[in-house]
PDB file of N, CA and C in Angstrom:
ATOM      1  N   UNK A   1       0.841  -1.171   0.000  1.00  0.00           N
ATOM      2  CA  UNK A   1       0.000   0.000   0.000  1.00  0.00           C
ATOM      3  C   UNK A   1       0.894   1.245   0.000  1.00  0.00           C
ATOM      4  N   UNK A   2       0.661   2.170  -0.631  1.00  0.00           N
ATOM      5  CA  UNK A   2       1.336   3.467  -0.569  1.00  0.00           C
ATOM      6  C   UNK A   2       1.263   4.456   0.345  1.00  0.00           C
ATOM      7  N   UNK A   3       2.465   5.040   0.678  1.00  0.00           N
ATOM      8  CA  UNK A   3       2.283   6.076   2.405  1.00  0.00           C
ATOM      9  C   UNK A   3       1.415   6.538   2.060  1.00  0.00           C
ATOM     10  N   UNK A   4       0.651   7.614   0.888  1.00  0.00           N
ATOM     11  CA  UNK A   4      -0.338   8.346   1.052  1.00  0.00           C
ATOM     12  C   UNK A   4      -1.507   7.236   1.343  1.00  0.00           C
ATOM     13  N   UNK A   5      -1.920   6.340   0.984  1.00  0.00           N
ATOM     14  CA  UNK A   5      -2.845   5.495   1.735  1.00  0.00           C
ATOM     15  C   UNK A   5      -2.939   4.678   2.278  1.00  0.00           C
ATOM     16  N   UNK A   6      -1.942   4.622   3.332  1.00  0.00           N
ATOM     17  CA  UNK A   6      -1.735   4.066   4.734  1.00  0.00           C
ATOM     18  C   UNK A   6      -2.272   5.578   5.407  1.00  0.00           C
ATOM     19  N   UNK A   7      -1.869   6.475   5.002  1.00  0.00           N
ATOM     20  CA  UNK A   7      -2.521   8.068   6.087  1.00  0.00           C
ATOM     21  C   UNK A   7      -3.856   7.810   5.820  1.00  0.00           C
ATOM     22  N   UNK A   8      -4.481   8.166   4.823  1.00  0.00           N
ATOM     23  CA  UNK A   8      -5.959   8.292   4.142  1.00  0.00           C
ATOM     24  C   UNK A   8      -6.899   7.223   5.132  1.00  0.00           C
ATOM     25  N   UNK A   9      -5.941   6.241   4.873  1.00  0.00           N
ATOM     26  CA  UNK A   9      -6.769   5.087   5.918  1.00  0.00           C
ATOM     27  C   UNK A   9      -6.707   5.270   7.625  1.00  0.00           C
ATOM     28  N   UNK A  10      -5.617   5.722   7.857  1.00  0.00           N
ATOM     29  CA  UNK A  10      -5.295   6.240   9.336  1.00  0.00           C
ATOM     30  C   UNK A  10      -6.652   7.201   9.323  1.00  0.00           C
ATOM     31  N   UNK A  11      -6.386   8.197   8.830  1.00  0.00           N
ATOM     32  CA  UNK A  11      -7.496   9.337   9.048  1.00  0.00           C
ATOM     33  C   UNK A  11      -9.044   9.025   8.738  1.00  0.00           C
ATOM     34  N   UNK A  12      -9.228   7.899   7.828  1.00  0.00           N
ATOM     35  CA  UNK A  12     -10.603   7.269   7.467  1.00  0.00           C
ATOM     36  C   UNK A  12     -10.547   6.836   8.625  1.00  0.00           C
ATOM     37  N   UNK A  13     -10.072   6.092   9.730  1.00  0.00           N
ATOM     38  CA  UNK A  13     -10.216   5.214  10.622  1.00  0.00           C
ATOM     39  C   UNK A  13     -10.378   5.969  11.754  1.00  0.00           C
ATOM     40  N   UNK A  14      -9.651   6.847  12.031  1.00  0.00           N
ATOM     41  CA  UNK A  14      -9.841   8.207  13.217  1.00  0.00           C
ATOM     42  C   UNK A  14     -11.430   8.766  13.074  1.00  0.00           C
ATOM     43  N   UNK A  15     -11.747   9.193  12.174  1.00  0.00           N
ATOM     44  CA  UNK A  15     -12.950   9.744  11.856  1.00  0.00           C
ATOM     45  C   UNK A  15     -13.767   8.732  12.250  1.00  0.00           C
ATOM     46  N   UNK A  16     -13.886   7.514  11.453  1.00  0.00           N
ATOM     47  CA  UNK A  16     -14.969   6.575  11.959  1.00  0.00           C
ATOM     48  C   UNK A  16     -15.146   5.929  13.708  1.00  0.00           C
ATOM     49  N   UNK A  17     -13.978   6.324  14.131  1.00  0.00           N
ATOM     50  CA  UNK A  17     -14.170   5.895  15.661  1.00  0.00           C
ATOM     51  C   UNK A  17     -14.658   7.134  15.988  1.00  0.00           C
ATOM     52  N   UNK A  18     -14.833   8.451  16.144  1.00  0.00           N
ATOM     53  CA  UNK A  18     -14.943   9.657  16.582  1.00  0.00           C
ATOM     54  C   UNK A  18     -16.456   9.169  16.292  1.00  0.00           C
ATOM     55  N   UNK A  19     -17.372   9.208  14.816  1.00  0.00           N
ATOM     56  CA  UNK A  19     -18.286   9.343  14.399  1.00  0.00           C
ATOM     57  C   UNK A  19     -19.109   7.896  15.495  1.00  0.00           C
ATOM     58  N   UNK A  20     -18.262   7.242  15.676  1.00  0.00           N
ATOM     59  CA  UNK A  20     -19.345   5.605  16.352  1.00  0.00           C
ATOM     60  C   UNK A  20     -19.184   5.635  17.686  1.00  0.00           C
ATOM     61  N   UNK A  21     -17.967   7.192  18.274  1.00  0.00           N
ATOM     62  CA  UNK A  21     -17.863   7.207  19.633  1.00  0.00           C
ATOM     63  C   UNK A  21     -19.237   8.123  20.383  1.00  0.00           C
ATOM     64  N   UNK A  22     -19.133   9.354  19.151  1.00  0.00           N
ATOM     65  CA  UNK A  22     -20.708  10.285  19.434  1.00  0.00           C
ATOM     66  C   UNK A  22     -21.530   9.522  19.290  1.00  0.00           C
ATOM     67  N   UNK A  23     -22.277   8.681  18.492  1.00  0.00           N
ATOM     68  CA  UNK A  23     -23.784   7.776  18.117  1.00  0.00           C
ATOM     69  C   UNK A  23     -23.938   7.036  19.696  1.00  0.00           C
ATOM     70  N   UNK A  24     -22.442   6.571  20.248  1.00  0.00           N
ATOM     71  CA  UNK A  24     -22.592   5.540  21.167  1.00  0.00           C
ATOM     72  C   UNK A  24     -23.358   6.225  22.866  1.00  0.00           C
ATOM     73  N   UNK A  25     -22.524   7.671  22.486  1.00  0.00           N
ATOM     74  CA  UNK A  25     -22.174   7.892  24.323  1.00  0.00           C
ATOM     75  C   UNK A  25     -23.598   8.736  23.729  1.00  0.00           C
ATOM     76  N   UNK A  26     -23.632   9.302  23.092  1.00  0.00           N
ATOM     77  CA  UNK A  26     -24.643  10.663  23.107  1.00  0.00           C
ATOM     78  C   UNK A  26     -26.419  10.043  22.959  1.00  0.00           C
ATOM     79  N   UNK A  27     -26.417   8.743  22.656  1.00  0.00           N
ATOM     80  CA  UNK A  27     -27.363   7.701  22.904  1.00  0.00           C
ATOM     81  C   UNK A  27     -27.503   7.813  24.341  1.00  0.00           C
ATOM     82  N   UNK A  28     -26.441   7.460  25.295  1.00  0.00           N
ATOM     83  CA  UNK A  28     -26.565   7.047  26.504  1.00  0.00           C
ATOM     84  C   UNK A  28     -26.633   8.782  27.273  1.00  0.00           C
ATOM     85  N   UNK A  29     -26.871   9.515  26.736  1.00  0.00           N
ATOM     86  CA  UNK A  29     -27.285  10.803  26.984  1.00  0.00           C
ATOM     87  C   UNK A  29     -28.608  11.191  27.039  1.00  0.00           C
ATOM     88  N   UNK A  30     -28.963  11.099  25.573  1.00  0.00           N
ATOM     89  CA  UNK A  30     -30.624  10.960  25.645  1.00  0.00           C
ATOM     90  C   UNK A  30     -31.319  10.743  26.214  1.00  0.00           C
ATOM     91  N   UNK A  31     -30.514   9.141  26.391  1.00  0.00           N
ATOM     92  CA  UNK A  31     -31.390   8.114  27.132  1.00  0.00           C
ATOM     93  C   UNK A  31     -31.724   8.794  28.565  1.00  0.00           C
ATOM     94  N   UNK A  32     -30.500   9.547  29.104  1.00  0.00           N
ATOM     95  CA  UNK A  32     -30.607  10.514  30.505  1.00  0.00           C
ATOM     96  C   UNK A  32     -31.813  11.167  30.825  1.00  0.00           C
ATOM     97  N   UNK A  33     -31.765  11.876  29.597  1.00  0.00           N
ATOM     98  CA  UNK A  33     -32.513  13.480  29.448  1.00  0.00           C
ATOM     99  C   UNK A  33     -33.691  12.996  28.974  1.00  0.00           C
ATOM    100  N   UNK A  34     -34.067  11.944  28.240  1.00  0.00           N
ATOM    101  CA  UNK A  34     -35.452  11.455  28.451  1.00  0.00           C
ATOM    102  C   UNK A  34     -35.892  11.210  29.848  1.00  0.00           C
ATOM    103  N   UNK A  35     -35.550  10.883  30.715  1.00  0.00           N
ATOM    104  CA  UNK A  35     -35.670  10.389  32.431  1.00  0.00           C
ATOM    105  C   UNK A  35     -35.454  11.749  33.017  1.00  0.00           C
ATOM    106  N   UNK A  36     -34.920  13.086  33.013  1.00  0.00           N
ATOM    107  CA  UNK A  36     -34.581  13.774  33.445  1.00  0.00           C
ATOM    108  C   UNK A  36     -35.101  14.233  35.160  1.00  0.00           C
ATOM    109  N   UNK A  37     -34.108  14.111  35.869  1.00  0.00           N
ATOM    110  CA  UNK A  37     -34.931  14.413  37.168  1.00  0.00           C
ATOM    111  C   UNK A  37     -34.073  15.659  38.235  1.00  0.00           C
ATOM    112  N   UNK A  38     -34.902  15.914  38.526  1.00  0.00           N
ATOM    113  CA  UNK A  38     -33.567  17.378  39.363  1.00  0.00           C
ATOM    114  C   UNK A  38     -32.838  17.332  40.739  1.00  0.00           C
ATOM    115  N   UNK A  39     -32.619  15.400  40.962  1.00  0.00           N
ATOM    116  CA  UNK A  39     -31.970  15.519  42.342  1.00  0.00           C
ATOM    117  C   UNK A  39     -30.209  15.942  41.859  1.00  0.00           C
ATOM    118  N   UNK A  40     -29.691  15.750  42.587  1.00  0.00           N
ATOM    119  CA  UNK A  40     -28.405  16.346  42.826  1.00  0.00           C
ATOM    120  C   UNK A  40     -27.397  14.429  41.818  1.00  0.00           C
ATOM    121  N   UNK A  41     -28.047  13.705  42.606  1.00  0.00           N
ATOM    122  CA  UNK A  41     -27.462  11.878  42.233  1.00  0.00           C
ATOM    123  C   UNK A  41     -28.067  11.817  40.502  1.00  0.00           C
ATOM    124  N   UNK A  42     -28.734  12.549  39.848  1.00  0.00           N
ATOM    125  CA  UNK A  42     -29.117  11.839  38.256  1.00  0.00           C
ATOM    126  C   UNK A  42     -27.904  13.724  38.065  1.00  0.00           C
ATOM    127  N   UNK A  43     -27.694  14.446  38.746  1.00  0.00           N
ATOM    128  CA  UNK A  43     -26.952  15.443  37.769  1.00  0.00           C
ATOM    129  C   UNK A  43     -25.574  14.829  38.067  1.00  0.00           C
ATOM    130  N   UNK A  44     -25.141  14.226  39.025  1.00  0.00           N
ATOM    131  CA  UNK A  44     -23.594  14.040  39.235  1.00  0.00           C
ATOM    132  C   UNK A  44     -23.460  12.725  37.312  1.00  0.00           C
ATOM    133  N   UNK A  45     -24.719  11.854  37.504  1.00  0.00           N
ATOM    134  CA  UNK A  45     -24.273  10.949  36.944  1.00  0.00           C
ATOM    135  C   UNK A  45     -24.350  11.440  35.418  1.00  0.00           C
ATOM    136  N   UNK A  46     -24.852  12.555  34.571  1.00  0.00           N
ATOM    137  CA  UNK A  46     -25.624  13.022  33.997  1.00  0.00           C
ATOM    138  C   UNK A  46     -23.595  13.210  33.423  1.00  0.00           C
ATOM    139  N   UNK A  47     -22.666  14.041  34.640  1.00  0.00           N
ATOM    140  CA  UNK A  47     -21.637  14.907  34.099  1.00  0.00           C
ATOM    141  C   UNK A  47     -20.991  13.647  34.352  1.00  0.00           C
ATOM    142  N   UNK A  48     -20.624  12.281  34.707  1.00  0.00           N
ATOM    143  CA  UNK A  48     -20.196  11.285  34.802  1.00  0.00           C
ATOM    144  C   UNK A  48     -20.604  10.686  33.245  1.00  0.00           C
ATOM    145  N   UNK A  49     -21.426  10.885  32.576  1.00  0.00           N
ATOM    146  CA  UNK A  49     -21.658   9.925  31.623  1.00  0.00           C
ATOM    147  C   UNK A  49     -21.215  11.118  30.409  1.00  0.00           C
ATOM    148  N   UNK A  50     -21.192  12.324  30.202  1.00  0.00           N
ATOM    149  CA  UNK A  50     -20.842  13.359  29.352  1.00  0.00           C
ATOM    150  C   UNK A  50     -19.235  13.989  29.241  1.00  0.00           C
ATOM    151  N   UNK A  51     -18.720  13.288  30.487  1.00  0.00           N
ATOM    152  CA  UNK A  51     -16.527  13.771  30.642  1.00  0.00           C
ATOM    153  C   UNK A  51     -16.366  11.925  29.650  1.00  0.00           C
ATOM    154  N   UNK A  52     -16.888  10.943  29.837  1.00  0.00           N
ATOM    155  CA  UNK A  52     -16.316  10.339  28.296  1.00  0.00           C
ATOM    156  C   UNK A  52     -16.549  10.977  26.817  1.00  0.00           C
ATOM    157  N   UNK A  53     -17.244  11.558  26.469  1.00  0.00           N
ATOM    158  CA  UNK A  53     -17.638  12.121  25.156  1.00  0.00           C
ATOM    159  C   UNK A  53     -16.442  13.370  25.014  1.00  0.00           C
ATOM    160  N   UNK A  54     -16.525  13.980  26.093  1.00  0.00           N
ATOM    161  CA  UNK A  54     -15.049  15.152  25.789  1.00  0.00           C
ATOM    162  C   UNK A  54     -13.820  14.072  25.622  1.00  0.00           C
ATOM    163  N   UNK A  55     -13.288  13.023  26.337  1.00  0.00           N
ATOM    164  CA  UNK A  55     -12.231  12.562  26.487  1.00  0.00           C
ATOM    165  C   UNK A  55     -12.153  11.769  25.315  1.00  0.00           C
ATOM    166  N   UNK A  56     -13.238  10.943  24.604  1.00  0.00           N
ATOM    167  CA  UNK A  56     -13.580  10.569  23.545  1.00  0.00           C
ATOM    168  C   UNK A  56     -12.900  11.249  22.750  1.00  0.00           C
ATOM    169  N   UNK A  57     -13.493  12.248  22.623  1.00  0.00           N
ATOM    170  CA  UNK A  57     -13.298  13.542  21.178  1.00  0.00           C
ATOM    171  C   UNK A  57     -11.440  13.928  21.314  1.00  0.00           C
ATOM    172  N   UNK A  58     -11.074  14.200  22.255  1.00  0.00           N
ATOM    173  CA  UNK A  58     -10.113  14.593  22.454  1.00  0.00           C
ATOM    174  C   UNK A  58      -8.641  13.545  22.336  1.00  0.00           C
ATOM    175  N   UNK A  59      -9.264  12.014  22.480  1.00  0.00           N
ATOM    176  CA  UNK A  59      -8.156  10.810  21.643  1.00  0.00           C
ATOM    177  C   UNK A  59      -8.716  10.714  20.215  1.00  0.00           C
ATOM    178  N   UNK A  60     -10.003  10.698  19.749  1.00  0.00           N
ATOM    179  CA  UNK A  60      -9.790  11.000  18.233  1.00  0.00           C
ATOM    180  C   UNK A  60      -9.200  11.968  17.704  1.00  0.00           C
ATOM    181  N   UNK A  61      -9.468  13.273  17.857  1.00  0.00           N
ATOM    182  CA  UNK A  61      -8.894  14.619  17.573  1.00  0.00           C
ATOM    183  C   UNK A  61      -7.416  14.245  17.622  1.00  0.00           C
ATOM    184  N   UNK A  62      -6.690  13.182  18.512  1.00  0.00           N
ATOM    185  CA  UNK A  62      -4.689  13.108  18.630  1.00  0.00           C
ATOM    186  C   UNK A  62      -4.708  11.951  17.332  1.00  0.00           C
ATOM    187  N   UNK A  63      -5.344  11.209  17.254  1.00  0.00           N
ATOM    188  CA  UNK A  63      -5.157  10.167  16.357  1.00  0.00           C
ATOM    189  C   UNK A  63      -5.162  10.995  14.863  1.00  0.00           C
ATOM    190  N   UNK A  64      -6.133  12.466  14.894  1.00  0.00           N
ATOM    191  CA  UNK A  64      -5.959  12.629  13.854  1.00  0.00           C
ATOM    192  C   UNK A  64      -4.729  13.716  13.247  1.00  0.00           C
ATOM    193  N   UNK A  65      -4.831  14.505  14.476  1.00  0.00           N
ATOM    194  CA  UNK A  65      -3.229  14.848  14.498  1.00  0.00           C
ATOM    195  C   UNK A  65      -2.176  14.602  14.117  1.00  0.00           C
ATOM    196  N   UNK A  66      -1.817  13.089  14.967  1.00  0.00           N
ATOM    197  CA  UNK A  66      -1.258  12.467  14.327  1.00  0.00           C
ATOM    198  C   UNK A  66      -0.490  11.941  13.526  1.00  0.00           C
ATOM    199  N   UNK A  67      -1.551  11.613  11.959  1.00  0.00           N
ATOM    200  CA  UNK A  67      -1.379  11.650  10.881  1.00  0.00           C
ATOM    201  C   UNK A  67      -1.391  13.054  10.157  1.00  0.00           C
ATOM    202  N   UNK A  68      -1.242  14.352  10.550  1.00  0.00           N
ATOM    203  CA  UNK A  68      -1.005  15.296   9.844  1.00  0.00           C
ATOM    204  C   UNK A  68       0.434  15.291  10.785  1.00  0.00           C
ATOM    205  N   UNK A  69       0.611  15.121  11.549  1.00  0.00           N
ATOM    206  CA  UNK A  69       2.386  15.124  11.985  1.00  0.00           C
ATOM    207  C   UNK A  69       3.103  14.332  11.200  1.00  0.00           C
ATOM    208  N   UNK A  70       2.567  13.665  11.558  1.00  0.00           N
ATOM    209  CA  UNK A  70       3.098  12.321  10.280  1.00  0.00           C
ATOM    210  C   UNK A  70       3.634  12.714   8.974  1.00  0.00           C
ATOM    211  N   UNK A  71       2.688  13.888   8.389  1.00  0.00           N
ATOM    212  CA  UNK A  71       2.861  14.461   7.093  1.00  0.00           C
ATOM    213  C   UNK A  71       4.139  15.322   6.963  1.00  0.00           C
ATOM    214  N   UNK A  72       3.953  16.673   8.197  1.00  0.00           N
ATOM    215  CA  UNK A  72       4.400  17.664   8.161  1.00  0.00           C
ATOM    216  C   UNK A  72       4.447  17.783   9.652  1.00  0.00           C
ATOM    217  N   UNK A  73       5.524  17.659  10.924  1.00  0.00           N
ATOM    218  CA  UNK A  73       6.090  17.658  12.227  1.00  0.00           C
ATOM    219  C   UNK A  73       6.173  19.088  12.135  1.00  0.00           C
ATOM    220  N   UNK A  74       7.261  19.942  11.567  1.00  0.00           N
ATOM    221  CA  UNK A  74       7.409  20.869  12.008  1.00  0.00           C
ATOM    222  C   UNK A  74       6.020  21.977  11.774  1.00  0.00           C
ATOM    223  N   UNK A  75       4.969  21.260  11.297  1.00  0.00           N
ATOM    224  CA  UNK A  75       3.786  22.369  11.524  1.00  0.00           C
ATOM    225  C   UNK A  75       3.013  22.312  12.829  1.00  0.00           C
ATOM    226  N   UNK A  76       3.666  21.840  13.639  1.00  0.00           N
ATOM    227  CA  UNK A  76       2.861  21.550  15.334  1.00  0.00           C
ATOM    228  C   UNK A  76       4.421  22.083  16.093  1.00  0.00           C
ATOM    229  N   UNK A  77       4.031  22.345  17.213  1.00  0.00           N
ATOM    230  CA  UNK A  77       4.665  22.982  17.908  1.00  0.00           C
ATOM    231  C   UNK A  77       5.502  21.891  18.996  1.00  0.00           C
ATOM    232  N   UNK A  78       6.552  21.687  19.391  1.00  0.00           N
ATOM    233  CA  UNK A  78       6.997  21.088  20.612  1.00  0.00           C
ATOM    234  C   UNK A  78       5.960  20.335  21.183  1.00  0.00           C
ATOM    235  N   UNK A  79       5.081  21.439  22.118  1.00  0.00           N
ATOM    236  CA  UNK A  79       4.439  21.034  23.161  1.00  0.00           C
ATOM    237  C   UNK A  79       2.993  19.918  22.752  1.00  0.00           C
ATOM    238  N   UNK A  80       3.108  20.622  21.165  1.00  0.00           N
ATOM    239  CA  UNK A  80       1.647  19.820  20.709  1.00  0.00           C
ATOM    240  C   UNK A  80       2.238  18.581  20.126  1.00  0.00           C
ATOM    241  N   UNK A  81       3.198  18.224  19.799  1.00  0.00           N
ATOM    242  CA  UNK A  81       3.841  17.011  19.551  1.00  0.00           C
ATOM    243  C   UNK A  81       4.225  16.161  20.354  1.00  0.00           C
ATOM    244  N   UNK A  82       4.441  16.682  21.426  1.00  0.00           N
ATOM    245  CA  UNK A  82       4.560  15.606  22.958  1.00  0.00           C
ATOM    246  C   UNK A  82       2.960  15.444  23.280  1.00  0.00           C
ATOM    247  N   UNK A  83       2.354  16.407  23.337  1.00  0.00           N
ATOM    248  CA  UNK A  83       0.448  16.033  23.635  1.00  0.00           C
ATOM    249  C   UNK A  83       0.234  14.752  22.225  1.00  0.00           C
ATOM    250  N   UNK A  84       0.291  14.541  21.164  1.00  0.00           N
ATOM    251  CA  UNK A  84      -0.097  13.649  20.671  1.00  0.00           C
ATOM    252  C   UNK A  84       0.388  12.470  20.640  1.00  0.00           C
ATOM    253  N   UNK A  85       1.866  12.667  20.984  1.00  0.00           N
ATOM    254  CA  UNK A  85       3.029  11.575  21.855  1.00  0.00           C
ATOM    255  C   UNK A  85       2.656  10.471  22.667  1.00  0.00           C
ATOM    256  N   UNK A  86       1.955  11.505  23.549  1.00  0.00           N
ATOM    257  CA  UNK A  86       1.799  10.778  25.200  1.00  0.00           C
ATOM    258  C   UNK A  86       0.696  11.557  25.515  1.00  0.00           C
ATOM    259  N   UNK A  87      -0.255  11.012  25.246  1.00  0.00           N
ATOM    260  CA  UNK A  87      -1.552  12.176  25.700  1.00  0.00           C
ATOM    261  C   UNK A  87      -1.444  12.112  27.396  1.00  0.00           C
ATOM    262  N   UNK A  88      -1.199  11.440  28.192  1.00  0.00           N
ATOM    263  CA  UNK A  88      -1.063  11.295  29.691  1.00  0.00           C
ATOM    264  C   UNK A  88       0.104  12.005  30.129  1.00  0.00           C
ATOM    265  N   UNK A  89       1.103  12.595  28.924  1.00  0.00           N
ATOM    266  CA  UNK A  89       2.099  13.410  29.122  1.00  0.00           C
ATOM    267  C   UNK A  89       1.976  14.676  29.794  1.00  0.00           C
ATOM    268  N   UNK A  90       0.923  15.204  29.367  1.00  0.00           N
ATOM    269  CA  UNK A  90       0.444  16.907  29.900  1.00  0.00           C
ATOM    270  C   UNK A  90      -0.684  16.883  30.587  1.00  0.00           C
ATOM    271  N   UNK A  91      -0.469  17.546  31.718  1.00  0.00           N
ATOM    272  CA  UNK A  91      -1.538  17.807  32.427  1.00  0.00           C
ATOM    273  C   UNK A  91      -2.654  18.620  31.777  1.00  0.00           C
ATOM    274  N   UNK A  92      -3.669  18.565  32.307  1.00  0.00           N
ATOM    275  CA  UNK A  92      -5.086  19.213  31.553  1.00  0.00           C
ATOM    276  C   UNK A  92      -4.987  20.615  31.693  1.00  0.00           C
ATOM    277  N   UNK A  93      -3.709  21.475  32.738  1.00  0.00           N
ATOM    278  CA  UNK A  93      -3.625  23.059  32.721  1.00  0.00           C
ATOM    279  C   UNK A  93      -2.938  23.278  31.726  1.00  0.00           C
ATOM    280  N   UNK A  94      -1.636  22.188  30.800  1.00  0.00           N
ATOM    281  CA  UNK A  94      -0.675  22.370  30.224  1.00  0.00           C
ATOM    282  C   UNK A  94      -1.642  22.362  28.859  1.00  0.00           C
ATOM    283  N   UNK A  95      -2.430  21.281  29.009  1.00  0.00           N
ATOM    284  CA  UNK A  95      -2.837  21.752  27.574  1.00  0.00           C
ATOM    285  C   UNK A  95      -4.063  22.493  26.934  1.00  0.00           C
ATOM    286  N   UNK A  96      -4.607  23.294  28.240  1.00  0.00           N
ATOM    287  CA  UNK A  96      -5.534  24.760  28.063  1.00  0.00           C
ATOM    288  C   UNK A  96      -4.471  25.805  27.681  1.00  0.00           C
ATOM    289  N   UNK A  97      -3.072  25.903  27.944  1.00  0.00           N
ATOM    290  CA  UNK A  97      -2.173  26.911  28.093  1.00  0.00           C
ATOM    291  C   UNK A  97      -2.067  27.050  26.338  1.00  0.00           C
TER     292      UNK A  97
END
């Protein structure tokens, strides 16, 4: 197979987990907010079931990275090249900064 489609497929494959990670969790969201109730125990679990969908998004989003590092490194910066490195590398202040 040729590098350009070994990437194409990397990035076809990033996308399709992102796209089957929203259908999955944001189902189990609905499913919430159909039941919706206003004690304090359905809102804790409400932001318990919605921090996978950010964390979700945020290992597809490196996978797709990635493969544009892959392409072109020096168009990401140091710090954003160790974040797609080692996503457990940077703390969550390091990589709002």
């Amino acid at each position: 197979m040729r590098p350009c489609a070994v990437l194409q497929a990397r990035l076809n494959s990033a996308f399709a987990n992102d796209l089957k990670l929203t259908a999955a969790l944001r189902g189990d969201l609905e499913a919430m907010l159909s039941e919706e109730q206003a004690s304090f125990h359905w809102r804790r679990n409400f932001v318990r079931a919605s921090a996978p969908l950010s964390e979700g998004h945020a290992h597809c989003l490196r996978q797709m990275c990635a493969v544009g590092q892959s392409i072109d490194a020096s168009a990401f910066a140091a710090k954003e090249r160790r974040a797609i490195a080692n996503e457990g590398g940077i703390s969550a202040n390091e990589r709002l900064e």
